[in-house]
N, C-alpha and C. Protein backbone atom coordinates (compact mmCIF):
# COMPACT_ATOMS: atom_id res chain seq x y z
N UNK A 1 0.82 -1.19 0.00
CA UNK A 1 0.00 0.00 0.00
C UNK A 1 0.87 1.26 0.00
N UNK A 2 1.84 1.24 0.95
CA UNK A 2 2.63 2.27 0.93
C UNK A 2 3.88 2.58 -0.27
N UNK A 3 4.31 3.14 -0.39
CA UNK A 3 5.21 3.50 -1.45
C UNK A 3 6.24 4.43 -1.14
N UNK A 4 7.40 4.36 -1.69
CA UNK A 4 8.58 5.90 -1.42
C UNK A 4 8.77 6.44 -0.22
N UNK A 5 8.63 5.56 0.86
CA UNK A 5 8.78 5.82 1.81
C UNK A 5 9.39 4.38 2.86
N UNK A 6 10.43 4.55 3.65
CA UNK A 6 10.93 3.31 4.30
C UNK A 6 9.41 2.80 5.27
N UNK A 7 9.25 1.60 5.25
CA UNK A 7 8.70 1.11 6.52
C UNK A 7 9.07 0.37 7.82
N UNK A 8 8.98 0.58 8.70
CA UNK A 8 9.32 -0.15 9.87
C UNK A 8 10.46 0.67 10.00
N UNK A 9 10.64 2.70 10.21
CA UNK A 9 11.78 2.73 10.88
C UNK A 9 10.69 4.66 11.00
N UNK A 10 11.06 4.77 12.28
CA UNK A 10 11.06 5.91 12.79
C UNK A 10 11.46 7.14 11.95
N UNK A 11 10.30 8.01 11.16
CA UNK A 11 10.83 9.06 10.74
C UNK A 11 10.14 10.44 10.76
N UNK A 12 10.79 11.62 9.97
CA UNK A 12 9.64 12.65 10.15
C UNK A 12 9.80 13.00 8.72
N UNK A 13 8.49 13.34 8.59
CA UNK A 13 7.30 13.17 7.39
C UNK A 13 8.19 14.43 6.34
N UNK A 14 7.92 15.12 7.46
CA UNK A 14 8.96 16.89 6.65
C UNK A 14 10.69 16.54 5.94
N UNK A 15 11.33 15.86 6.64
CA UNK A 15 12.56 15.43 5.77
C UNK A 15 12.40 14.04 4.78
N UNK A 16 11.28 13.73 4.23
CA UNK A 16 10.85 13.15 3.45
C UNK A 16 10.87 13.74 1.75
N UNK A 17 10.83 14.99 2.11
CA UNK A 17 10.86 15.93 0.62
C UNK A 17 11.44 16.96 0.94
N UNK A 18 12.01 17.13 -0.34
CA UNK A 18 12.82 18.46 -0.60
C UNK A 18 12.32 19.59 -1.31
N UNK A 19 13.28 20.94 -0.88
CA UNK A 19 12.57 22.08 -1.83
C UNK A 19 13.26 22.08 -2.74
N UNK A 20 12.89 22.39 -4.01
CA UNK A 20 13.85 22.95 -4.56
C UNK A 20 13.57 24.30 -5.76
N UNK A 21 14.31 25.29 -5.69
CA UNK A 21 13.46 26.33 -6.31
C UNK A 21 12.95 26.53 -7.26
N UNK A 22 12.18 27.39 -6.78
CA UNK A 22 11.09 27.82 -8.83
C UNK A 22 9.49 26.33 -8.27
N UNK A 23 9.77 25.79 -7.52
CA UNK A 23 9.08 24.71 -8.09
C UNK A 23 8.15 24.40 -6.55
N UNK A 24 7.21 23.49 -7.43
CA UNK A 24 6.25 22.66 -6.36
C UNK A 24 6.49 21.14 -6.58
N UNK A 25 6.68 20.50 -5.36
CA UNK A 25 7.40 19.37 -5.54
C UNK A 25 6.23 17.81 -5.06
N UNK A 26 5.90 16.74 -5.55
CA UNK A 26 5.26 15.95 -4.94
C UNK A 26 5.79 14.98 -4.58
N UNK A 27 5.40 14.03 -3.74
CA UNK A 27 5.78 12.82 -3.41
C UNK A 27 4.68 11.94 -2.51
N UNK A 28 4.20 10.87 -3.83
CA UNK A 28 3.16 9.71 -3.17
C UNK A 28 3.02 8.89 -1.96
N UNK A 29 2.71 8.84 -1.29
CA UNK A 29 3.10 7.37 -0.47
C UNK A 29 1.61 6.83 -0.18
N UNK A 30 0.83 7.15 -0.72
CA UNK A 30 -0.59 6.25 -1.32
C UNK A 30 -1.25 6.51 -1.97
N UNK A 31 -2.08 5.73 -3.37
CA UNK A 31 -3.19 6.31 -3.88
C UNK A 31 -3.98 4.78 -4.20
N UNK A 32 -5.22 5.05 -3.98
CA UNK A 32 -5.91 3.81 -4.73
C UNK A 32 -7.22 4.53 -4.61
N UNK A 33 -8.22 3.64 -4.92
CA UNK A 33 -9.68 4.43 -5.57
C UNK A 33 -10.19 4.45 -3.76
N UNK A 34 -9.40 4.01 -2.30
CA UNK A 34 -10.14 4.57 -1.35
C UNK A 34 -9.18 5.97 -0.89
N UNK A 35 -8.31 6.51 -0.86
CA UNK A 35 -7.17 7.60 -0.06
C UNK A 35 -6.01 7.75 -1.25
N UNK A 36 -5.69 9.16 -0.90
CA UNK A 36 -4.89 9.47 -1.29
C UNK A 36 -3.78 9.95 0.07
N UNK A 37 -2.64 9.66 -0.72
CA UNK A 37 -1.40 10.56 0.81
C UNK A 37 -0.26 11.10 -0.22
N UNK A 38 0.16 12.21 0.27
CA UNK A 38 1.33 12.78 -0.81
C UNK A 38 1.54 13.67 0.03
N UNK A 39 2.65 13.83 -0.15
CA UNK A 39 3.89 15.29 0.66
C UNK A 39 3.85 16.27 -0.80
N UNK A 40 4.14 17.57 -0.37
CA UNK A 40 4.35 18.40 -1.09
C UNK A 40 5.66 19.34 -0.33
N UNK A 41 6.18 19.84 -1.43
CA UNK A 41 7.03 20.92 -0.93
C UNK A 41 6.70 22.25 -1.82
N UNK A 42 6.56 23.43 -1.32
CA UNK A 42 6.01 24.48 -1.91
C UNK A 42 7.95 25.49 -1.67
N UNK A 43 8.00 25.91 -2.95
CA UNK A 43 9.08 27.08 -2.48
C UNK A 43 8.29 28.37 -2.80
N UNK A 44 8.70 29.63 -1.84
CA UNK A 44 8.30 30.81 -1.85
C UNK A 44 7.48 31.53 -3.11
N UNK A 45 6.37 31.69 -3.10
CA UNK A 45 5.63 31.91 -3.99
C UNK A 45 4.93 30.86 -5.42
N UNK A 46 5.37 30.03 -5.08
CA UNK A 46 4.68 28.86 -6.25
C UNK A 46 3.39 28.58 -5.22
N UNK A 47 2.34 27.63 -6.61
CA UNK A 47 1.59 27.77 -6.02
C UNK A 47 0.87 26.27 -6.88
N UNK A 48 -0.68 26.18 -6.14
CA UNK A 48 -1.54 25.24 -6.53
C UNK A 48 -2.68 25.93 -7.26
N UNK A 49 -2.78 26.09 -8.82
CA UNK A 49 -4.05 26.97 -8.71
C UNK A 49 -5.83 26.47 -8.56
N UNK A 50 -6.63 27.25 -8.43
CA UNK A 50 -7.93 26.45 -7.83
C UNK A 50 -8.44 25.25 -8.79
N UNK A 51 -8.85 24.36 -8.04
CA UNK A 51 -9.43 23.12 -8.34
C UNK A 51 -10.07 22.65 -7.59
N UNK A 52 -11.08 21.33 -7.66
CA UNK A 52 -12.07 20.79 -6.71
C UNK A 52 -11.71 19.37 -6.47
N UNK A 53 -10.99 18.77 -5.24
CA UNK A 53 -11.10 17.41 -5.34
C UNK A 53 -11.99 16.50 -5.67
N UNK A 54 -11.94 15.29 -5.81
CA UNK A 54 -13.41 14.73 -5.73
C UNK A 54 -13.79 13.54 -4.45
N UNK A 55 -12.60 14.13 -3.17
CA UNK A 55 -13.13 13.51 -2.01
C UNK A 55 -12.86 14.41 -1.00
N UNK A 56 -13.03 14.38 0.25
CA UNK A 56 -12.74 15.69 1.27
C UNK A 56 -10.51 15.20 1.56
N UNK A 57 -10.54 16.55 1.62
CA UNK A 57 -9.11 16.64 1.52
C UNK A 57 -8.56 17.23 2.89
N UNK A 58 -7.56 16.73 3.14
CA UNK A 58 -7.03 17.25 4.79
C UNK A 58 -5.68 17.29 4.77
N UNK A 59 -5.55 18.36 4.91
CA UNK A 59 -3.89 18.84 4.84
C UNK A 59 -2.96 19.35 5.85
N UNK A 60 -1.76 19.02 6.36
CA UNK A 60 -1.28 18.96 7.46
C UNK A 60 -0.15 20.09 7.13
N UNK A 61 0.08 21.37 7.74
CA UNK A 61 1.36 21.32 7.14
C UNK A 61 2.53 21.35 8.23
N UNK A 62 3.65 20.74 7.74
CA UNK A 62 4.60 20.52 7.97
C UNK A 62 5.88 21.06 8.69
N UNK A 63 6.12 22.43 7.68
CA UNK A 63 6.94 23.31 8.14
C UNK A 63 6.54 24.43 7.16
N UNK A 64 7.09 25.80 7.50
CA UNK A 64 6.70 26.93 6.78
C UNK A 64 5.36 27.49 7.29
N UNK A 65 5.05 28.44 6.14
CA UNK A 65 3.13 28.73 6.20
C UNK A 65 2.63 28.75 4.84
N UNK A 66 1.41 28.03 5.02
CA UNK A 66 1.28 28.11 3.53
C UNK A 66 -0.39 28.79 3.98
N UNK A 67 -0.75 29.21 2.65
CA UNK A 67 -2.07 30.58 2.27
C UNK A 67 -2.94 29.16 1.55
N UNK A 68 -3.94 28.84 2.10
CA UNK A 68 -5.29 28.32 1.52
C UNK A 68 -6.29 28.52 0.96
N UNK A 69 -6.65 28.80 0.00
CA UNK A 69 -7.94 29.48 -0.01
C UNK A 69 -9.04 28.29 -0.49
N UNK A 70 -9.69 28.49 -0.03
CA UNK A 70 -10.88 27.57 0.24
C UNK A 70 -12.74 28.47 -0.12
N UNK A 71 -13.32 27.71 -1.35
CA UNK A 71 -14.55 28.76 -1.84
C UNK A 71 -13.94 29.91 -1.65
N UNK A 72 -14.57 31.15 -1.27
CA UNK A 72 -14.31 32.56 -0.14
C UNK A 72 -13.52 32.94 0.74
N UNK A 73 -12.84 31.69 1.23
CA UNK A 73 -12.52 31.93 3.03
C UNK A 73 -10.77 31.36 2.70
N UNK A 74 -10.06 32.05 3.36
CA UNK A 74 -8.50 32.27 3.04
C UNK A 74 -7.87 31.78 4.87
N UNK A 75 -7.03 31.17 4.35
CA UNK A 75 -6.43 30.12 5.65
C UNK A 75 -5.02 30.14 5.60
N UNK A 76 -4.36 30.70 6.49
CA UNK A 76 -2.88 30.73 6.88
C UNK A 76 -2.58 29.58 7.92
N UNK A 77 -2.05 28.72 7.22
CA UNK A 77 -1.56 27.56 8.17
C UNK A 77 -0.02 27.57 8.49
N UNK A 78 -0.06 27.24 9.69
CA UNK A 78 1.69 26.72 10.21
C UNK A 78 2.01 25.22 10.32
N UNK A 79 2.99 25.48 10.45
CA UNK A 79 3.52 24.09 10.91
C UNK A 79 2.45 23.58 12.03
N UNK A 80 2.22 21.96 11.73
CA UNK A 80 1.21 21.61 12.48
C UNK A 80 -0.08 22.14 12.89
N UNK A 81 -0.43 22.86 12.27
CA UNK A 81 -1.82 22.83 11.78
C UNK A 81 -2.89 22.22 10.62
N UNK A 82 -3.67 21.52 11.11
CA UNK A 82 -4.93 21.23 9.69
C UNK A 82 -6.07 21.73 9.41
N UNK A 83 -6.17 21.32 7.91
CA UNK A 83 -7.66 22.04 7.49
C UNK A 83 -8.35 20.87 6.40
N UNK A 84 -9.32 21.07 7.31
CA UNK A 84 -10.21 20.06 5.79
C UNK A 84 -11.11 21.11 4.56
N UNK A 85 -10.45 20.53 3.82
CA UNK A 85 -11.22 21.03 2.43
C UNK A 85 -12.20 20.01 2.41
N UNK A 86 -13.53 20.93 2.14
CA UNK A 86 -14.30 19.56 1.50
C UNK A 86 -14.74 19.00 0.07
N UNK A 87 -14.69 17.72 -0.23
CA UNK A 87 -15.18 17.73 -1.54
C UNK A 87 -16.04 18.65 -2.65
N UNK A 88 -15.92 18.86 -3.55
CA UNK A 88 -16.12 19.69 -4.32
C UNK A 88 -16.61 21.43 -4.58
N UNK A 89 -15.58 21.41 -3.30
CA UNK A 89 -15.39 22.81 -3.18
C UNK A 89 -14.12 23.37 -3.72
N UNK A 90 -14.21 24.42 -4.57
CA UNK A 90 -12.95 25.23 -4.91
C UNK A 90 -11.63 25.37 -4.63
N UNK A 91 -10.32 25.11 -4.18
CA UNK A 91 -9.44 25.49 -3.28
C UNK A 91 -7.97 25.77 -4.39
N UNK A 92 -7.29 26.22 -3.86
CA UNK A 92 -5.73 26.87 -3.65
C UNK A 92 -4.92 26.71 -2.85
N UNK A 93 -3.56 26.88 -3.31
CA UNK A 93 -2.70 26.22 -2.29
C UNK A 93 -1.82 27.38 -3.08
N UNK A 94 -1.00 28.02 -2.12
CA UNK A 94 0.15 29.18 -2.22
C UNK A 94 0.98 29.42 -1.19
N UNK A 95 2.52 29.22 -1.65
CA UNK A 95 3.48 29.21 -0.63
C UNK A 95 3.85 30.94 -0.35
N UNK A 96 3.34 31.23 0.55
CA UNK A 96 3.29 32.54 1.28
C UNK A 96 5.22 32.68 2.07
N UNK A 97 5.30 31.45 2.01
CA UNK A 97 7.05 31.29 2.18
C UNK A 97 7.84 29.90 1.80
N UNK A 98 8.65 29.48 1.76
CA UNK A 98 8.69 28.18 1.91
C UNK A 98 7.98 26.99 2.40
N UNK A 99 7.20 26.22 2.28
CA UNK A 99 6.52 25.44 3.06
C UNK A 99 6.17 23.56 2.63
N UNK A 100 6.14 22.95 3.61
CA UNK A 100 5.99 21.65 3.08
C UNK A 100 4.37 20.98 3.68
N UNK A 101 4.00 20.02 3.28
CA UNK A 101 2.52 19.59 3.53
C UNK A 101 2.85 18.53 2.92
N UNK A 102 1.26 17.88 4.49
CA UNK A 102 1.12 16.28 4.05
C UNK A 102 -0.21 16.17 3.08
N UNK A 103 -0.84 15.68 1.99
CA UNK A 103 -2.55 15.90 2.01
C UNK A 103 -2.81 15.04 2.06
N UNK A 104 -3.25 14.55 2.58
CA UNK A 104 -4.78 13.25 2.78
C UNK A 104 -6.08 13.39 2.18
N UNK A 105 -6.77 12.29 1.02
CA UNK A 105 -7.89 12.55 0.43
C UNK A 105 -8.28 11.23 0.37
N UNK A 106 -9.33 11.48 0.94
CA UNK A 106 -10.61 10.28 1.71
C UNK A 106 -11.55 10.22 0.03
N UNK A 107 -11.78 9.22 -0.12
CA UNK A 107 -12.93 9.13 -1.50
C UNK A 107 -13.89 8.42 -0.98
């Protein structure tokens, strides 16, 4: 189930991916028709532009802050904070600085 990621050894999720500039970076470690899981790394000003999942989405982030926008409503997250997006609602993702994230998407 899991993928790109060691199992059976103690790690943290954030030194799992790297930044690297100009860019938005992914990395899987599940997808099948029930969840999705992927790390992202955002460098300073790149971004996600709006789209609608097609299951509720929950995003952790990591390190940095990243800018959410969600329908109307705009979300500054830190490190260790979450937010659920819900299915087929609008959203954005913009690195307001450097920042990394876990997302989780439930189908």
């Amino acid at each position: 189930m899991y993928k790109n990621i060691e199992k059976q050894t103690k790690l943290s999720l954030k030194d799992q991916i790297a930044y690297q500039p100009g860019q938005v970076v992914s990395k899987t470690l599940v997808q099948n028709e029930k969840v999705s899981m992927t790390l992202f790394s955002f460098d300073k000003g790149e971004e996600i532009s709006s789209h609608a999942a097609g299951g509720d989405a929950m995003v952790t982030v990591l390190d940095g802050t990243g800018r959410f926008t969600v329908g109307e409503d705009v979300f500054f997250l830190h490190a260790g904070e979450t937010l659920i997006m819900p299915k087929g609602i609008p959203h954005a993702v913009f690195g307001e600085e450097q920042f990394k994230m876990q997302l989780i998407v439930s189908f």
